[in-house]
Protein backbone atom coordinates (compact mmCIF):
# COMPACT_ATOMS: atom_id res chain seq x y z
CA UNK A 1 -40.48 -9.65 52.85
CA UNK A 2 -39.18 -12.59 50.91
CA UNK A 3 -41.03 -11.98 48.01
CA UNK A 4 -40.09 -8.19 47.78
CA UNK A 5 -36.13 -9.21 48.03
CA UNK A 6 -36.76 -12.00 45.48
CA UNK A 7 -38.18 -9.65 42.95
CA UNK A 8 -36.02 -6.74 43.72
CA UNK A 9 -32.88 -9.67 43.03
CA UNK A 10 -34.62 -10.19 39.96
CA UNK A 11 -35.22 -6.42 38.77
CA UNK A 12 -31.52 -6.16 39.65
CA UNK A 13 -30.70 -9.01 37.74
CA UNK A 14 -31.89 -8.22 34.52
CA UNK A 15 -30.85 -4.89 34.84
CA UNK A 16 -27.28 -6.36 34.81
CA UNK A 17 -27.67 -9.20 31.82
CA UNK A 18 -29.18 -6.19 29.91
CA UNK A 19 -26.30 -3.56 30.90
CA UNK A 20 -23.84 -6.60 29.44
CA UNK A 21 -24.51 -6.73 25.91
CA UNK A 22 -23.36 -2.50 26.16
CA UNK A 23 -20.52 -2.76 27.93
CA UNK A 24 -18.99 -5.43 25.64
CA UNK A 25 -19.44 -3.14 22.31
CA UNK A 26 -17.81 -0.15 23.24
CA UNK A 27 -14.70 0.31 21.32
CA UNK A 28 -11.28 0.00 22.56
CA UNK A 29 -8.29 2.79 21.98
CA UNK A 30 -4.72 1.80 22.33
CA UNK A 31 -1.59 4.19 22.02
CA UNK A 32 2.07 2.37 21.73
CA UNK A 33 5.61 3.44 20.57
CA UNK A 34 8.24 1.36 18.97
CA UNK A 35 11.69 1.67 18.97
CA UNK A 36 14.22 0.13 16.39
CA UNK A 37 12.57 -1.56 13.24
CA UNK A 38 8.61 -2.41 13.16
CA UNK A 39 8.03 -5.96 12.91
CA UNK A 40 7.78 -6.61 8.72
CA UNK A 41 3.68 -6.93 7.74
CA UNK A 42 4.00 -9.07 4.89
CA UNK A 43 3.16 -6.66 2.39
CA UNK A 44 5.11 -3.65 0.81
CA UNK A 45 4.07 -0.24 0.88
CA UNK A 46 3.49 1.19 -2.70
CA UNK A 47 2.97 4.67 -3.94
CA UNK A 48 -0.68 5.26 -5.04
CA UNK A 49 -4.02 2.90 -5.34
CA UNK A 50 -4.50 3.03 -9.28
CA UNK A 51 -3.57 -0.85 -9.44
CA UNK A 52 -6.41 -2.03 -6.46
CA UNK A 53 -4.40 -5.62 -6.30
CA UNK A 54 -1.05 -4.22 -5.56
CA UNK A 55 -1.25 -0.42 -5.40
CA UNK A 56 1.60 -0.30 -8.00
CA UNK A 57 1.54 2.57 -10.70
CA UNK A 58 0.71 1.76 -14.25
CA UNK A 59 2.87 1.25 -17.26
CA UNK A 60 1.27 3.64 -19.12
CA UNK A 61 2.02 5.94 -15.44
CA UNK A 62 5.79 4.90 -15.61
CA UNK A 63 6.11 5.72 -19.86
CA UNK A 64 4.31 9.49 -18.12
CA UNK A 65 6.14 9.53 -16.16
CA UNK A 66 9.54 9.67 -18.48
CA UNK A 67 8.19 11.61 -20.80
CA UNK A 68 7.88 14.36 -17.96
CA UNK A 69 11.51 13.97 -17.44
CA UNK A 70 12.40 14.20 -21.64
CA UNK A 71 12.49 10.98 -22.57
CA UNK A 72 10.72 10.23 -25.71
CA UNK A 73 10.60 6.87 -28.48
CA UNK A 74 9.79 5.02 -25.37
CA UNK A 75 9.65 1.69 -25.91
CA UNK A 76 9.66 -1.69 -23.27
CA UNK A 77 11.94 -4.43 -24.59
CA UNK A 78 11.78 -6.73 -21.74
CA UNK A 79 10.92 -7.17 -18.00
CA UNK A 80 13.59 -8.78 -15.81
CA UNK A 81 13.51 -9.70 -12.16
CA UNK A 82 14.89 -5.97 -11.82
CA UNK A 83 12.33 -4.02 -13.61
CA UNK A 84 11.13 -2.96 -16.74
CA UNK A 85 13.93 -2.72 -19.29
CA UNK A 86 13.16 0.00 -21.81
CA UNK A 87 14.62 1.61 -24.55
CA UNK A 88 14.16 5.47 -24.85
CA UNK A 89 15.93 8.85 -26.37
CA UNK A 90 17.28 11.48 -24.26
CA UNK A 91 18.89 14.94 -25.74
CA UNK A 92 19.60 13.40 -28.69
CA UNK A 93 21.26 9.75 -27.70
CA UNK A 94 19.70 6.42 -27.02
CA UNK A 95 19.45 4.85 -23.66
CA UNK A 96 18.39 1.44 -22.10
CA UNK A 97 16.76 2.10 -18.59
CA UNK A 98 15.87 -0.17 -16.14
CA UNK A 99 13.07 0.99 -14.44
CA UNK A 100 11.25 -0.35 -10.77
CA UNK A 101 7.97 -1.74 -11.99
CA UNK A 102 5.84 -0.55 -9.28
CA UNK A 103 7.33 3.13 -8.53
CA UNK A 104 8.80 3.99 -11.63
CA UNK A 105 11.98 4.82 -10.38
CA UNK A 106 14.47 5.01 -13.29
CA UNK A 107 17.35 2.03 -11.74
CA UNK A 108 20.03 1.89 -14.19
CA UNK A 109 20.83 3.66 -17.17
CA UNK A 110 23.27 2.79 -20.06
CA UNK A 111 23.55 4.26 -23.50
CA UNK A 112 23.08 2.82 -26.48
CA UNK A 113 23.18 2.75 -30.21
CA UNK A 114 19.99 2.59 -32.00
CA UNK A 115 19.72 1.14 -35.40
């Protein structure tokens, strides 16, 4: 009788190691809710993936992107800590814009003359 409980311990045994490996991979599911402001994640949340570093739009998406709203003779003159500073015509009269480098987003506007 010894020896069958021994191996029947043993046959019990490795059915357990073996069942271990399978019961550690299954995945886990979690649900939660937040209230008030998510903790910040480090990185900023951007509008499309053509830029694969940053997921910023393009340049040549932002000058599109102003055409498509009637600006024309687009051209950049600078990029400050604010944006991209460009130049461009509307309805007949000359603007500087100041436009978010990553969204496009026209900031500030002022007219101009243009020599």
């Amino acid at each position: 009788m010894t020896k069958l409980a021994f191996g029947a311990l043993a046959i019990a045994s490795m059915l357990v190691l073996s069942a271990l490996p399978a019961v550690a991979a299954q995945p886990s599911i979690s649900f939660g809710i937040q209230f008030g402001n998510p903790p910040p994640t480090g990185a900023p949340l951007y509008l499309d993936n053509s830029n694969n570093q940053n997921s910023c739009i393009s340049t040549k998406s932002i000058f599109r992107r102003l055409s498509h709203q009637g600006y024309s003779n687009l051209d950049m003159t600078d990029h400050s800590d604010q944006g991209l500073v460009i130049d461009a015509r509307f309805n007949h009269h000359w603007y500087e814009l100041i436009v978010d480098d990553c969204n496009g987003d026209i900031i500030d506007r002022t007219r101009i003359s243009h020599n």
